[in-house]
PDB file of N, CA and C in Angstrom:
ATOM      1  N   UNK A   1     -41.304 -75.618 -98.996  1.00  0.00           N
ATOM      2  CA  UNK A   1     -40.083 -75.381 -99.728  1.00  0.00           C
ATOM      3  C   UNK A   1     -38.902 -75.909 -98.912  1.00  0.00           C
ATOM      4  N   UNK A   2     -38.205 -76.665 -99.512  1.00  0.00           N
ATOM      5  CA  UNK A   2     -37.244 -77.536 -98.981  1.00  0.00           C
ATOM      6  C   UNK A   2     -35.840 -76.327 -99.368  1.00  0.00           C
ATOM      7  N   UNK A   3     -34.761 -76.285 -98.536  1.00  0.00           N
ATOM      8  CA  UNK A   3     -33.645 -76.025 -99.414  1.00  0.00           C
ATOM      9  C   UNK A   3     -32.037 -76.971 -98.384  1.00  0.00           C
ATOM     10  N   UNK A   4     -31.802 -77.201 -99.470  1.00  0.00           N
ATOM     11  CA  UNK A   4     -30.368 -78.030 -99.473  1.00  0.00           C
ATOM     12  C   UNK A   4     -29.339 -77.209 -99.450  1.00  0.00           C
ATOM     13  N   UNK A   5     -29.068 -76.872 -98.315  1.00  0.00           N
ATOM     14  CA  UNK A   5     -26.872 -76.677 -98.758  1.00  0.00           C
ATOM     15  C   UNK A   5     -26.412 -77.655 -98.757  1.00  0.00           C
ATOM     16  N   UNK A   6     -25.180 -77.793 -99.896  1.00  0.00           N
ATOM     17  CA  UNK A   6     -24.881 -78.585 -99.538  1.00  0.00           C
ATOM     18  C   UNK A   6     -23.381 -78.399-100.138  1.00  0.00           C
ATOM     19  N   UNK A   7     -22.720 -77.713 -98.503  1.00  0.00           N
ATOM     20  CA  UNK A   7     -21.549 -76.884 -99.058  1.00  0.00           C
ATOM     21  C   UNK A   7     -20.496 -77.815 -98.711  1.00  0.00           C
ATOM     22  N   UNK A   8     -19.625 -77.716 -99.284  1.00  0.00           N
ATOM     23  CA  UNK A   8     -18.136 -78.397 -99.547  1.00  0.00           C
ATOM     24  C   UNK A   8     -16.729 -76.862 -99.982  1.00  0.00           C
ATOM     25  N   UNK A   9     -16.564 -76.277 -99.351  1.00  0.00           N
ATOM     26  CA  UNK A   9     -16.328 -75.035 -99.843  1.00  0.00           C
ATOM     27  C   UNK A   9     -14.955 -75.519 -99.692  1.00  0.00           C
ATOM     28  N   UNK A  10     -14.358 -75.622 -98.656  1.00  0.00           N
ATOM     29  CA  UNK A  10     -12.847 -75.329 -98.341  1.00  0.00           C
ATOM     30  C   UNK A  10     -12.626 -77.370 -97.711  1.00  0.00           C
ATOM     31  N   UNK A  11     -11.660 -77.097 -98.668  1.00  0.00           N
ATOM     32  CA  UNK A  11     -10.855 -78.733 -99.684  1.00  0.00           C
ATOM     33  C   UNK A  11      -9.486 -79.160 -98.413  1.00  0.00           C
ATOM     34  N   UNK A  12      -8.876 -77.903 -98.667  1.00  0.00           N
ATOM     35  CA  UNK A  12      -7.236 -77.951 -97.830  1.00  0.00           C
ATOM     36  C   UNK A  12      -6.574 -78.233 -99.072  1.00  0.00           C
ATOM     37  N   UNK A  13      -6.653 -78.557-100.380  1.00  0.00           N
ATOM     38  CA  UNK A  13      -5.936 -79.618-100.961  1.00  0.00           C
ATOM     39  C   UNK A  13      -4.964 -78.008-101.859  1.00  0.00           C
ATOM     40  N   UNK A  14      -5.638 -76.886-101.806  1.00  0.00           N
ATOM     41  CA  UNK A  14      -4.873 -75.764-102.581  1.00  0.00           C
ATOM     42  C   UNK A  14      -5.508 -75.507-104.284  1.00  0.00           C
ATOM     43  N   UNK A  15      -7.015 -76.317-104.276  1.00  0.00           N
ATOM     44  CA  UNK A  15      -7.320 -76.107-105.275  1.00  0.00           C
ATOM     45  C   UNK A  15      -8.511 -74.615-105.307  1.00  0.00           C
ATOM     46  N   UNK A  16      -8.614 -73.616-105.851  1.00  0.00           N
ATOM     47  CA  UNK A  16      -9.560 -73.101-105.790  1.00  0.00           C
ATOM     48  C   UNK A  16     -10.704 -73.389-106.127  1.00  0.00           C
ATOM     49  N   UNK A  17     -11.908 -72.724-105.677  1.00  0.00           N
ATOM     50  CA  UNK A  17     -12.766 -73.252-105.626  1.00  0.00           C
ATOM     51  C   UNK A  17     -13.641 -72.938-107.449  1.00  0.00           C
ATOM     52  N   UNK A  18     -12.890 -72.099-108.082  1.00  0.00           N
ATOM     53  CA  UNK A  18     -13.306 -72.192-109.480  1.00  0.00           C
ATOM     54  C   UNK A  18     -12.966 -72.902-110.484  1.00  0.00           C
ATOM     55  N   UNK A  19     -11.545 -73.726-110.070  1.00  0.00           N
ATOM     56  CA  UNK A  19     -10.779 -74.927-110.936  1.00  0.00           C
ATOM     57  C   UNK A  19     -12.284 -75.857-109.866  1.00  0.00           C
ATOM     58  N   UNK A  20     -12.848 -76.270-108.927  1.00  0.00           N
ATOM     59  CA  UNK A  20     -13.436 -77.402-108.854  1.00  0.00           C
ATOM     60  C   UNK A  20     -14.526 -77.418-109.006  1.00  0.00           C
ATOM     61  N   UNK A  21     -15.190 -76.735-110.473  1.00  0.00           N
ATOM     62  CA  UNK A  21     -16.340 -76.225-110.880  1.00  0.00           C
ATOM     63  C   UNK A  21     -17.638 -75.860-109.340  1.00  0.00           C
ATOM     64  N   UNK A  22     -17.150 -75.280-108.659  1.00  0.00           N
ATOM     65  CA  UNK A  22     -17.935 -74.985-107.949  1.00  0.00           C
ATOM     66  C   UNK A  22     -17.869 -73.532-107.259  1.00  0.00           C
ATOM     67  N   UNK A  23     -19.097 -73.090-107.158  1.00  0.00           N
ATOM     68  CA  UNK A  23     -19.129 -71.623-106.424  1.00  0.00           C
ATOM     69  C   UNK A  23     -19.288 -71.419-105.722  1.00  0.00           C
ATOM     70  N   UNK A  24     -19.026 -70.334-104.950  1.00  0.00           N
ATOM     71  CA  UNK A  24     -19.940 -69.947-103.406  1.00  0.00           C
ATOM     72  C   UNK A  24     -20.537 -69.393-103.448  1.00  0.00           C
ATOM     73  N   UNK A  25     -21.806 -69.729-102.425  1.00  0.00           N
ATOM     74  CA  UNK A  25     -23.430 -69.101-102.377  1.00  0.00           C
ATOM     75  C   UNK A  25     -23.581 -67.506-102.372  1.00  0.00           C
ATOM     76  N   UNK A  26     -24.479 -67.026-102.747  1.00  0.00           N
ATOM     77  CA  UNK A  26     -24.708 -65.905-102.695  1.00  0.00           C
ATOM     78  C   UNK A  26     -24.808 -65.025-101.576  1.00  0.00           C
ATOM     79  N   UNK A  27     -24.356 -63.924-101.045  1.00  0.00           N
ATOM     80  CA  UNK A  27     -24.244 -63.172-100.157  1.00  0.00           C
ATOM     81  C   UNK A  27     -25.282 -62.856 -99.590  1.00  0.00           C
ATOM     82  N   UNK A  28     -26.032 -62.513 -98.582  1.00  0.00           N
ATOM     83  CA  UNK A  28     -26.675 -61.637 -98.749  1.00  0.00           C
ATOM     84  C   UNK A  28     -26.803 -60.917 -97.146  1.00  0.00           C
ATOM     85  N   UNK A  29     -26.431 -59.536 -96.739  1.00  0.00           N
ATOM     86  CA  UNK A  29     -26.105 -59.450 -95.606  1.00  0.00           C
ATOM     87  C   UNK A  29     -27.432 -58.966 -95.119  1.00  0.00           C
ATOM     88  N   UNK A  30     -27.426 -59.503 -93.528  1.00  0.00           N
ATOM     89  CA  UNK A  30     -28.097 -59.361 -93.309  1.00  0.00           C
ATOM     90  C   UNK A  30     -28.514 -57.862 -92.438  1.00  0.00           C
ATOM     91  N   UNK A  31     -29.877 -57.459 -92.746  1.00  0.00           N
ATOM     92  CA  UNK A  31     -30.292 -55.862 -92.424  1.00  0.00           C
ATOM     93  C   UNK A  31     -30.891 -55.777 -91.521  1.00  0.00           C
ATOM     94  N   UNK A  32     -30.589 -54.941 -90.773  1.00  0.00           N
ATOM     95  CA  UNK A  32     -31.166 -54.504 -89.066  1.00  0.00           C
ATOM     96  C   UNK A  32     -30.416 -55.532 -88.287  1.00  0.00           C
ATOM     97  N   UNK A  33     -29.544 -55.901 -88.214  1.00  0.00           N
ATOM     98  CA  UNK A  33     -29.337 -56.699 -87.464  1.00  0.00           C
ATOM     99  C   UNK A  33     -28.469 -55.732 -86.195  1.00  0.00           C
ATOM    100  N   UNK A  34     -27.802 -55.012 -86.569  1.00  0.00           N
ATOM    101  CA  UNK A  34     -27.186 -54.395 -85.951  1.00  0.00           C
ATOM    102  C   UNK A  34     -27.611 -52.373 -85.673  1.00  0.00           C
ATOM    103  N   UNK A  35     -28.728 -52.660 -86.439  1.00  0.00           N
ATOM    104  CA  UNK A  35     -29.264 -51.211 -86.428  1.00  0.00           C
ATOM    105  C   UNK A  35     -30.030 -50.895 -84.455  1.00  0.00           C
ATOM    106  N   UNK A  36     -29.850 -49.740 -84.143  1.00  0.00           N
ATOM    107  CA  UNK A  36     -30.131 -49.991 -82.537  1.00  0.00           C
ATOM    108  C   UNK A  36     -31.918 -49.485 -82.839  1.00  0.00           C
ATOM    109  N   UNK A  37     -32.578 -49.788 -83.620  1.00  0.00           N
ATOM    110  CA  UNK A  37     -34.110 -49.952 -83.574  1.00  0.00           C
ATOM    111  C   UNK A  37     -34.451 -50.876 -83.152  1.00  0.00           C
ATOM    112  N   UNK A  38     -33.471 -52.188 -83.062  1.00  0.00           N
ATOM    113  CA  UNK A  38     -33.723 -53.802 -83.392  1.00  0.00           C
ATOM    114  C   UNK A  38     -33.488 -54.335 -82.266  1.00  0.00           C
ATOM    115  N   UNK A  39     -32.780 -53.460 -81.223  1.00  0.00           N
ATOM    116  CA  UNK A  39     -31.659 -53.774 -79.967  1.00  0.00           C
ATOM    117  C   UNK A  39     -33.174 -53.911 -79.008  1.00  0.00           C
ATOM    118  N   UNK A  40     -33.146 -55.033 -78.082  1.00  0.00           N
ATOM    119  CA  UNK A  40     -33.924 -55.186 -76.720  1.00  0.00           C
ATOM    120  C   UNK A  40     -33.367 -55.420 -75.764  1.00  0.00           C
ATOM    121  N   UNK A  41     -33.271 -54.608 -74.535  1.00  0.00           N
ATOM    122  CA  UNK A  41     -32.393 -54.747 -73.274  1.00  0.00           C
ATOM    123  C   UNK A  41     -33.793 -55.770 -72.424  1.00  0.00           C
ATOM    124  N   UNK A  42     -32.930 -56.093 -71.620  1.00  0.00           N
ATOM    125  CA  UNK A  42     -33.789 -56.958 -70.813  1.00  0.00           C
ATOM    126  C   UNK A  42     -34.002 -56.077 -69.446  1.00  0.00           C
ATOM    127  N   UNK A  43     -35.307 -56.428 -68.899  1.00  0.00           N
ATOM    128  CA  UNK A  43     -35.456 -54.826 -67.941  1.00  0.00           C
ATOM    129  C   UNK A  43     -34.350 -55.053 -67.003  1.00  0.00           C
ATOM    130  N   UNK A  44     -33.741 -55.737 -66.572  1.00  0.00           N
ATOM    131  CA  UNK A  44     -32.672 -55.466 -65.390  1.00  0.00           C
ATOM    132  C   UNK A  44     -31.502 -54.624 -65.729  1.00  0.00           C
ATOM    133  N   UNK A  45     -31.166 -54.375 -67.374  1.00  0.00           N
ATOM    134  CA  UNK A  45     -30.296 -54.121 -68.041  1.00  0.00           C
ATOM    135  C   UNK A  45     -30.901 -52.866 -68.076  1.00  0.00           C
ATOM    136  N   UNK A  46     -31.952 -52.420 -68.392  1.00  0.00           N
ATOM    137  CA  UNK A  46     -32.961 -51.255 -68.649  1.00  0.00           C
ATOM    138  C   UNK A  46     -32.531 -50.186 -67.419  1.00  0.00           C
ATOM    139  N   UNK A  47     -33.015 -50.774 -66.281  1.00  0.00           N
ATOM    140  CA  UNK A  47     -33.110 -50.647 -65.034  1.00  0.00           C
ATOM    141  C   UNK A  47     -31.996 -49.789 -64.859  1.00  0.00           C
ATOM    142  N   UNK A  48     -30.753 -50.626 -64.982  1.00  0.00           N
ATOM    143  CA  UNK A  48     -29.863 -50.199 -64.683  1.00  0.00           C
ATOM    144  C   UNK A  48     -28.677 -49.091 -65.019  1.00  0.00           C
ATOM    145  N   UNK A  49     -28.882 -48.913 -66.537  1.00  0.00           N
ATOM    146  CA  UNK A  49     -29.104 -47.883 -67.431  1.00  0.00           C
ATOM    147  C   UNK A  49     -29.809 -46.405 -66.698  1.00  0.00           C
ATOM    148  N   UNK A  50     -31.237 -46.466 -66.718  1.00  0.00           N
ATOM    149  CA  UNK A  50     -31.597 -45.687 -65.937  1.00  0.00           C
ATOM    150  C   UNK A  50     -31.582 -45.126 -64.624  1.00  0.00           C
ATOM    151  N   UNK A  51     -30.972 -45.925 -63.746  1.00  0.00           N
ATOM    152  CA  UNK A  51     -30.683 -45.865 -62.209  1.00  0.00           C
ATOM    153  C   UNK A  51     -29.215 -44.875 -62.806  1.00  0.00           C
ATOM    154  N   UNK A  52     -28.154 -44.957 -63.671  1.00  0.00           N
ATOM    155  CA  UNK A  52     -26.988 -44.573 -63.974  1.00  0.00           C
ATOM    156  C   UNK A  52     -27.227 -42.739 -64.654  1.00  0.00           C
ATOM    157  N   UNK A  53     -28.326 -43.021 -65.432  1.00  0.00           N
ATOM    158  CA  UNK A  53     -28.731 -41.672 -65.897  1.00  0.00           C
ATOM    159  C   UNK A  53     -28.987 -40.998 -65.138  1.00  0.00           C
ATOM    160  N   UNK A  54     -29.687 -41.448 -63.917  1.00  0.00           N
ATOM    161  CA  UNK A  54     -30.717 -40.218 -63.437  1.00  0.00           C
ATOM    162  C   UNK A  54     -29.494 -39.984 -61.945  1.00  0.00           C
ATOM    163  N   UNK A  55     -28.890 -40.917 -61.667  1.00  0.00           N
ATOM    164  CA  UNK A  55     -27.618 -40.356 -60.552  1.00  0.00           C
ATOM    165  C   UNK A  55     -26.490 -39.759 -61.401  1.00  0.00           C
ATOM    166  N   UNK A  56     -27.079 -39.863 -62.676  1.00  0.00           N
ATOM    167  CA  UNK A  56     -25.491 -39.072 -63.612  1.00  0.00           C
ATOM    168  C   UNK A  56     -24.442 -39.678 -63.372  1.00  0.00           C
ATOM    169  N   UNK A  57     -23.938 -41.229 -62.683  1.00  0.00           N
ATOM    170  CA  UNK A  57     -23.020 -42.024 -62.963  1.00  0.00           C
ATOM    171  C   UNK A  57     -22.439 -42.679 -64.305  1.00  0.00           C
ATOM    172  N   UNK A  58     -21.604 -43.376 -64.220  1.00  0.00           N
ATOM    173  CA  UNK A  58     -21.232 -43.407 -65.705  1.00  0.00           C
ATOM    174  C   UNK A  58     -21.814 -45.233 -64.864  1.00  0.00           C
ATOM    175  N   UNK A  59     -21.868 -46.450 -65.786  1.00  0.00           N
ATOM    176  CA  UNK A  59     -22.109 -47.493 -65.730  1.00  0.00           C
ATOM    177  C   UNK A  59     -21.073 -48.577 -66.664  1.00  0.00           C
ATOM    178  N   UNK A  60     -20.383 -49.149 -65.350  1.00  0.00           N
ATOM    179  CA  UNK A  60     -19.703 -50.167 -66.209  1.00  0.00           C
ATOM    180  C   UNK A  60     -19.859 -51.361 -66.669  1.00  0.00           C
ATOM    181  N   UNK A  61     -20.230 -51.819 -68.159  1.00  0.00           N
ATOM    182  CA  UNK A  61     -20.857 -52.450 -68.599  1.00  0.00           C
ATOM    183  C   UNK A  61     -19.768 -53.618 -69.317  1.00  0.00           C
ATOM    184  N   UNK A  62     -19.526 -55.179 -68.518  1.00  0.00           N
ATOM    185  CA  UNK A  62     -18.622 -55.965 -68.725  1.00  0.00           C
ATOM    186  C   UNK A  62     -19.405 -57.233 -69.523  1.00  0.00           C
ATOM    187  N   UNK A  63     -18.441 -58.053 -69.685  1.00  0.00           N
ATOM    188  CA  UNK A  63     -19.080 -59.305 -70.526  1.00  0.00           C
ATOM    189  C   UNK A  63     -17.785 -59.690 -71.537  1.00  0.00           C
ATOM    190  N   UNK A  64     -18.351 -61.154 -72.218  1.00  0.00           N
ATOM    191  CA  UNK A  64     -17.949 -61.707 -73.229  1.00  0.00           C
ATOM    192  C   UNK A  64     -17.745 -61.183 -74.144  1.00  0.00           C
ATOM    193  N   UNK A  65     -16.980 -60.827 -75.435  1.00  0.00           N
ATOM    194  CA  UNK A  65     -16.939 -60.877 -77.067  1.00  0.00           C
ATOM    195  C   UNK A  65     -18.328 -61.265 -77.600  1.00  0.00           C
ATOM    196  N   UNK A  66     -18.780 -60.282 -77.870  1.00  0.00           N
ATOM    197  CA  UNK A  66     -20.345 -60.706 -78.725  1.00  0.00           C
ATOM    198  C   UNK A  66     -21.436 -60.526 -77.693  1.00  0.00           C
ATOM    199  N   UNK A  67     -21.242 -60.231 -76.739  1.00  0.00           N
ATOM    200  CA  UNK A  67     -22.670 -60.286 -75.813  1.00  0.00           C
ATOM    201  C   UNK A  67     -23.615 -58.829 -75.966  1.00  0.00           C
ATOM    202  N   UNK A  68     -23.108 -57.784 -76.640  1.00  0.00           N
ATOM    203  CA  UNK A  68     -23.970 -56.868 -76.882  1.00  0.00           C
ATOM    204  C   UNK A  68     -23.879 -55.629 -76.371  1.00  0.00           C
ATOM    205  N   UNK A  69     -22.446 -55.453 -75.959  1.00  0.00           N
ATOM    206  CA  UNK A  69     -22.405 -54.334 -75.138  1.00  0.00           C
ATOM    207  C   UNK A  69     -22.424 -52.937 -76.145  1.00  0.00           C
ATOM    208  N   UNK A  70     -21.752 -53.172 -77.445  1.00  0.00           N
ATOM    209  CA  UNK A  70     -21.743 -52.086 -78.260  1.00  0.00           C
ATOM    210  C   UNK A  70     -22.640 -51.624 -78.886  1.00  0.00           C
ATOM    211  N   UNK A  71     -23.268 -52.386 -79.213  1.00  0.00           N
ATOM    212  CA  UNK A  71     -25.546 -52.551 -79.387  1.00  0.00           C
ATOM    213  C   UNK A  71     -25.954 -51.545 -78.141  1.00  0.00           C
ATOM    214  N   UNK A  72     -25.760 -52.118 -77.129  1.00  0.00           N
ATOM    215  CA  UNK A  72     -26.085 -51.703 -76.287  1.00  0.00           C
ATOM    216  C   UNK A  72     -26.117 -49.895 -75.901  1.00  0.00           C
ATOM    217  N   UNK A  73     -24.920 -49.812 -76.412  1.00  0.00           N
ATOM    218  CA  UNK A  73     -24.208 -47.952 -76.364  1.00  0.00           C
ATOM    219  C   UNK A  73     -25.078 -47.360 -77.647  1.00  0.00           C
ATOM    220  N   UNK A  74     -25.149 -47.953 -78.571  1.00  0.00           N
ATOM    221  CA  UNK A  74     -25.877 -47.643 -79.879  1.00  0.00           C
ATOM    222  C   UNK A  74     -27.287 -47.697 -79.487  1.00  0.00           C
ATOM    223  N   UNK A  75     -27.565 -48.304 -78.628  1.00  0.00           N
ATOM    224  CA  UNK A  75     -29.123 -48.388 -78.452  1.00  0.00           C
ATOM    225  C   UNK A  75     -29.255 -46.991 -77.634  1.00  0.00           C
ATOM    226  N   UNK A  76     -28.472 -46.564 -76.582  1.00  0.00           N
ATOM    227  CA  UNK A  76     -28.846 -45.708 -75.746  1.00  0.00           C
ATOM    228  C   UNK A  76     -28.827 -44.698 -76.147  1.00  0.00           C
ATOM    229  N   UNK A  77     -28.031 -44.466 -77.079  1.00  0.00           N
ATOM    230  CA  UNK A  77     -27.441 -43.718 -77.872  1.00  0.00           C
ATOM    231  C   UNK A  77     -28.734 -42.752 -78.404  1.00  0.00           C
ATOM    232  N   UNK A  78     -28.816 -43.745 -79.481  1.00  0.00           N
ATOM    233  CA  UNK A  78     -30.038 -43.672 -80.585  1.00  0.00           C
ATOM    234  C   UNK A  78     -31.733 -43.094 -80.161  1.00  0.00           C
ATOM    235  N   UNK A  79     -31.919 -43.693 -78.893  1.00  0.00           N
ATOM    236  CA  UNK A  79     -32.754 -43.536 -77.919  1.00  0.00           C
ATOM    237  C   UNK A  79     -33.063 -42.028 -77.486  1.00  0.00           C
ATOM    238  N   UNK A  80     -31.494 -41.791 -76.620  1.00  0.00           N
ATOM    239  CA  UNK A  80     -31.458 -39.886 -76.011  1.00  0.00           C
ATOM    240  C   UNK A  80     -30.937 -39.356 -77.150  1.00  0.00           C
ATOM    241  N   UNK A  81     -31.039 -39.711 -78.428  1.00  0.00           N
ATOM    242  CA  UNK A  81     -30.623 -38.370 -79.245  1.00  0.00           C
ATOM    243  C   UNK A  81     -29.178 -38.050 -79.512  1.00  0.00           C
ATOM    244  N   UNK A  82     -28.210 -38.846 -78.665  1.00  0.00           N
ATOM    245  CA  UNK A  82     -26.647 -38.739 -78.993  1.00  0.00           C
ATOM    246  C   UNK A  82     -26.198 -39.086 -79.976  1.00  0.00           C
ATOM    247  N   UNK A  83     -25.250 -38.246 -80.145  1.00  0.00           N
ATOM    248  CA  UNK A  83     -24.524 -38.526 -81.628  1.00  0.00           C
ATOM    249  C   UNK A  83     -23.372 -39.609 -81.048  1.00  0.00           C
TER     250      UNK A  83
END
């Protein structure tokens, strides 16, 4: 099964996209993506998590926009039972 996009969505020209007989694709969001069942730490990340629990430190957890840190809280979360 082959499939073609073959999107042309945004013109600049100020025409909408229903004056240029054309639609936009169907939605469809995607599920589990963000659910923390789905979340995999990598063991150094694991590790370190647990080294923080069991000294009862808090762990400061830095990075980029998008790298997973809030997954991350949701995962641990979800894991010990925290609300």
């Amino acid at each position: 099964m082959t499939v073609q996009l073959n999107l042309k969505l945004y013109e600049g020209k100020g025409v909408p996209i229903g004056d240029r007989g054309e639609t936009l694709p169907e939605y469809t969001p995607l599920t589990g993506a963000d659910d923390p069942e789905c979340y995999v730490a990598e063991p150094g990340l694991r590790h370190a998590v647990n080294v923080a629990l069991a000294l009862g430190q808090p762990l400061l957890v830095t990075g980029e926009p998008g790298t997973g840190k809030t997954q991350l809280a949701a995962s641990i979360a979800f894991e010990l039972g925290i609300p």
